[in-house]
Every structure is written in C-alpha cells, then in structure tokens.
Protein backbone atom coordinates (compact mmCIF):
# COMPACT_ATOMS: atom_id res chain seq x y z
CA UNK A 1 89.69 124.53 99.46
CA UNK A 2 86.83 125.43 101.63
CA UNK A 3 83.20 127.04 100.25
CA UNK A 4 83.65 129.98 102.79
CA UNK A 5 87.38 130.88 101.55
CA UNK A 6 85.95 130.98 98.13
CA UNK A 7 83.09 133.30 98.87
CA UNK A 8 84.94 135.47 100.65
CA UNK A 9 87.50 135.95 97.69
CA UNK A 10 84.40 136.41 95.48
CA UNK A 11 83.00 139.15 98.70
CA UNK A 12 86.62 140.80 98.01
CA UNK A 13 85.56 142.01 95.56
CA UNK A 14 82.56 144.09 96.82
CA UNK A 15 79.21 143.42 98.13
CA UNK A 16 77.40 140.81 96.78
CA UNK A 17 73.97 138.59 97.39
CA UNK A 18 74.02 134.50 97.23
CA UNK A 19 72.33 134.55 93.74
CA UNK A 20 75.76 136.64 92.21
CA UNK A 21 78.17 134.98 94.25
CA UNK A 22 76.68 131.19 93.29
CA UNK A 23 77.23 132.85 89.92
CA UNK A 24 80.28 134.49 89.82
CA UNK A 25 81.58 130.90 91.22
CA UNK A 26 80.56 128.82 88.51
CA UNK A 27 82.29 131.57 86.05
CA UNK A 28 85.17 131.19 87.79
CA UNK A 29 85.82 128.04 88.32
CA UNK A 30 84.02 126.79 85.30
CA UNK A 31 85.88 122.87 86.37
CA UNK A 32 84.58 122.82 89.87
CA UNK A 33 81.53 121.62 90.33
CA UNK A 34 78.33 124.10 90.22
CA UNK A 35 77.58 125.75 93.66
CA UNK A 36 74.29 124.96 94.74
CA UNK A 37 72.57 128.08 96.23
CA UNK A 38 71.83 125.98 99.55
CA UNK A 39 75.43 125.56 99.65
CA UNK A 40 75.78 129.26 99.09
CA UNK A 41 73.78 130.14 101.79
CA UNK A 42 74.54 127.77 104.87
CA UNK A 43 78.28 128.86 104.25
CA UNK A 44 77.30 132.37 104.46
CA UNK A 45 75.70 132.14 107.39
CA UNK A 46 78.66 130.14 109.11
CA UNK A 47 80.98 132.86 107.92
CA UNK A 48 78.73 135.65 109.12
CA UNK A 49 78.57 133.28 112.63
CA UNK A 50 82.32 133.76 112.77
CA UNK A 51 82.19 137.62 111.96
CA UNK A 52 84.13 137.02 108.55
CA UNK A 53 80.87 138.46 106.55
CA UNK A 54 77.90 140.44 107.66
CA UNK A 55 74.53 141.99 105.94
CA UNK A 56 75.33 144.88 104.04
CA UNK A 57 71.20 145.28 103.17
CA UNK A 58 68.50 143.98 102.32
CA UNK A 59 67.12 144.32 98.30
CA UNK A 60 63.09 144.09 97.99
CA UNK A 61 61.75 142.97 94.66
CA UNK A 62 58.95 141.40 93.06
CA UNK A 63 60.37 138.06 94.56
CA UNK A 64 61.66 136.86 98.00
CA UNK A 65 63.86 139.41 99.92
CA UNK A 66 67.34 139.36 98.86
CA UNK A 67 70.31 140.05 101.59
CA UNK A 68 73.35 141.48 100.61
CA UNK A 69 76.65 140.31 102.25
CA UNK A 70 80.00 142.16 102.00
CA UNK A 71 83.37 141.14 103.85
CA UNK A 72 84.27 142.24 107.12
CA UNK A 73 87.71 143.62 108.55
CA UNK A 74 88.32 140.16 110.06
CA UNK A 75 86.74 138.35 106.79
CA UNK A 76 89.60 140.08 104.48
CA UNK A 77 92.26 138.85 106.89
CA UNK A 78 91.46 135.68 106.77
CA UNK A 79 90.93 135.10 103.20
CA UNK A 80 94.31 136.83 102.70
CA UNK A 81 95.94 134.48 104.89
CA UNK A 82 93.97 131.58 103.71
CA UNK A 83 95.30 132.65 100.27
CA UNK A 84 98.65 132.84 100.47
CA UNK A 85 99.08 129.78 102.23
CA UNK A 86 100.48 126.82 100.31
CA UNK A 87 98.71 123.30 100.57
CA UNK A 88 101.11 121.03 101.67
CA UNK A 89 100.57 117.41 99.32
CA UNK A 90 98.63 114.94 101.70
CA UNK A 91 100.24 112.13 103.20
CA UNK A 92 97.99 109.47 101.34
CA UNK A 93 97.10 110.08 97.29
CA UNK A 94 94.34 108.84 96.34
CA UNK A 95 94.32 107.45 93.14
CA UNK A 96 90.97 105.27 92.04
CA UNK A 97 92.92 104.20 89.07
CA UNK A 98 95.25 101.94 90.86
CA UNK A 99 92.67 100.64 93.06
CA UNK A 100 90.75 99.60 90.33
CA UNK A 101 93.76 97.91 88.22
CA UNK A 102 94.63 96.41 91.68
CA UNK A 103 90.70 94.71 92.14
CA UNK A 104 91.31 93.89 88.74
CA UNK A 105 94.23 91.91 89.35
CA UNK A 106 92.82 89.92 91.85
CA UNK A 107 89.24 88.76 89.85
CA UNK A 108 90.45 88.67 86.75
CA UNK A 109 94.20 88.39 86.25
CA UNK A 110 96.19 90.33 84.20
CA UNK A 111 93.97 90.30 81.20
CA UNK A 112 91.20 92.25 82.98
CA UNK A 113 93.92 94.65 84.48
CA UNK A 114 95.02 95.33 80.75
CA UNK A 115 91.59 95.60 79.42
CA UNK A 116 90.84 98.37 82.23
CA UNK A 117 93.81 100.09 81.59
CA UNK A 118 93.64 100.41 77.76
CA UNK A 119 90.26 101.50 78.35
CA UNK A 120 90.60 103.98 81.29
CA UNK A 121 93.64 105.38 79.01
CA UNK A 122 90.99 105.83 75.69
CA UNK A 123 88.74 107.84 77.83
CA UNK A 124 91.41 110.10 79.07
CA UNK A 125 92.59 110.80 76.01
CA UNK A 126 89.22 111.55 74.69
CA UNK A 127 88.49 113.69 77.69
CA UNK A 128 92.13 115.80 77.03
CA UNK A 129 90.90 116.11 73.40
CA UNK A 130 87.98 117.55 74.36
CA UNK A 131 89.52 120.01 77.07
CA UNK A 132 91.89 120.98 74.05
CA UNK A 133 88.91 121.95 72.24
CA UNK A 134 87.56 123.90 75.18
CA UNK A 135 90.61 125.70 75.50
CA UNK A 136 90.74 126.77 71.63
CA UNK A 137 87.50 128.27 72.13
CA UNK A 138 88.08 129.52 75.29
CA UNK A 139 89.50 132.79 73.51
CA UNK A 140 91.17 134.74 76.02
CA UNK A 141 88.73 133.43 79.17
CA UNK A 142 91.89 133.18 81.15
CA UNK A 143 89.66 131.30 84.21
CA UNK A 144 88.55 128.57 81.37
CA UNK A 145 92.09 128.01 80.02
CA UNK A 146 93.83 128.19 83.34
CA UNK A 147 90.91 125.61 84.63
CA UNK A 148 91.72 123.49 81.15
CA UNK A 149 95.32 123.39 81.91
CA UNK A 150 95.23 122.19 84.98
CA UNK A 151 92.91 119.24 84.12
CA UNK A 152 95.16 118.07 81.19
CA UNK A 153 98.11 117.98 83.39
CA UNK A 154 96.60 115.53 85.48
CA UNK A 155 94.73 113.74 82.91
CA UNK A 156 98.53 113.17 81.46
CA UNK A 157 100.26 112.50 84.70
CA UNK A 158 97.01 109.46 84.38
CA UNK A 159 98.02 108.63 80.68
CA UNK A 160 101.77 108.43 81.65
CA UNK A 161 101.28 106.34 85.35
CA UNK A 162 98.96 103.86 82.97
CA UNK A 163 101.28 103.49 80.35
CA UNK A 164 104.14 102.39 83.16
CA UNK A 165 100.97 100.25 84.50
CA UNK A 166 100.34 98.52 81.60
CA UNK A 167 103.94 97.63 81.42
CA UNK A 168 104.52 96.66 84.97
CA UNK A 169 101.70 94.48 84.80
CA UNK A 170 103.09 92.49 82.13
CA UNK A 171 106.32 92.29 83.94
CA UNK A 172 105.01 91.33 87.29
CA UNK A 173 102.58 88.42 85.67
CA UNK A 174 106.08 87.73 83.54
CA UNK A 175 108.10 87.06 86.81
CA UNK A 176 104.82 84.97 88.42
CA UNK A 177 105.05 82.04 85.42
C-alpha cells in the first residue's frame, strides 16, 4: 500500500485539503498508523508532480493558506487500477516471532524459547481480547470492525503457529538428548 494510492482514494471522493485528508485517513483506517501531515503533504506534491492530483484552490483564513487538491483524469485511473489489483504474497514472510524463538534457542536453550513463547502467546491473547472489546463497541463503524477483524485473524494465525512452536520445540530438544 502506498501513501499516494490512499490519498487518492480519499481525493475520489471529492476535493479535499491535507488537514481533511490526514483526517479522513486516520478514520478510516483507524489500525494503520496516524498520517503525519508532513507525510500528507510531500505525497501530495509527488502525486501532483506526476499529474495524478492538482490544486483545485486556495482557502484564506485566519491561519496559513490552505490548498485544496482534487483528483485528476489520470489520478482516477490510476487509483482504479491500483485498486483492483491483487497483492501477490511476497516471496519472503517475515515473521519476528520465529526469529526471536530462533535467537532464543541459541542463548538460552529451550527453556528461554518456551518462556518467550508462553509469553509472546499471553500478550496476544490479551491484545485479541482487547480488539474484541473494540469491536463490541465499535457499533456499526464498519471501518473499525473490518480493521478489528483483520488484526485478530493474524493475531490467531500467531496464537496457533506458537502453539505448534511450543510443541516442536519440545520435540526437537526431545530428539537432541
């Protein structure tokens, strides 16, 4: 996912300034990270380098000036392709959990790798009560429960690969002895 692909499917929906669209973002996609408004800005003016968004005007207020972008012809285009184009899975997953089980291993044997595991497995679970929670409460807010969905699937596919961790590290240190 790019910065500029986003703000041009936030543009899509009409003209906008960085302030609403830095906004509308972190509504959105209340999991991803906050946009900074320097982000906000330096991507707009790469896309409006390419042609994919220009001015649409200027607002004066009591405060700085505030420019309002909208999505071009050639803007649209490309965040409909970008869209509707599936992400193929990478090559190479990264997955911190098994590096750090696998560092484990090798300083402290299988009783750290355990100990990291049972703990790393505690904090998930905590963190897909709390999502639970988040999702109860999201009433309705289908970009909250869609974004809580998503992170307890993967916080379970963690749960699961750490429970058949737990177990192959017993078996491995087993077959060592």
């Amino acid at each position: 996912m790019t910065t500029g692909h986003v703000l041009m499917g936030l543009l899509s929906r009409g003209p906008q300034h960085g302030y609403d669209l830095k906004r509308h973002h972190d509504e959105l996609l209340p999991a991803a990270r906050p946009m900074a408004f320097g982000q906000v800005y330096a991507a707009l003016g790469r896309l409006a380098g390419k042609g994919l968004v220009a001015e649409a005007a200027v607002e004066q207020g009591s405060g700085p000036e505030r420019v309002v972008y909208e999505l071009t012809d050639a803007g649209r285009t490309e965040v409909d392709s970008w869209a509707a184009e599936p992400d193929g899975p990478g090559e190479h997953v990264a997955n911190p959990l098994a590096t750090k089980v696998a560092v484990a291993l090798l300083v402290g044997g299988r009783d750290a790798a355990t100990t990291y595991l049972r703990r790393q497995r505690a904090a998930h679970l905590e963190r897909m009560r709390s999502l639970t929670r988040d999702k109860r409460e999201a009433k309705g807010d289908l970009h909250r429960v869609l974004a809580a969905d998503y992170a307890l699937s993967h916080l379970d596919a963690d749960v699961r690969w750490m429970e058949d961790a737990l177990e192959r590290v017993h078996d491995l240190e087993g077959d060592r002895a």
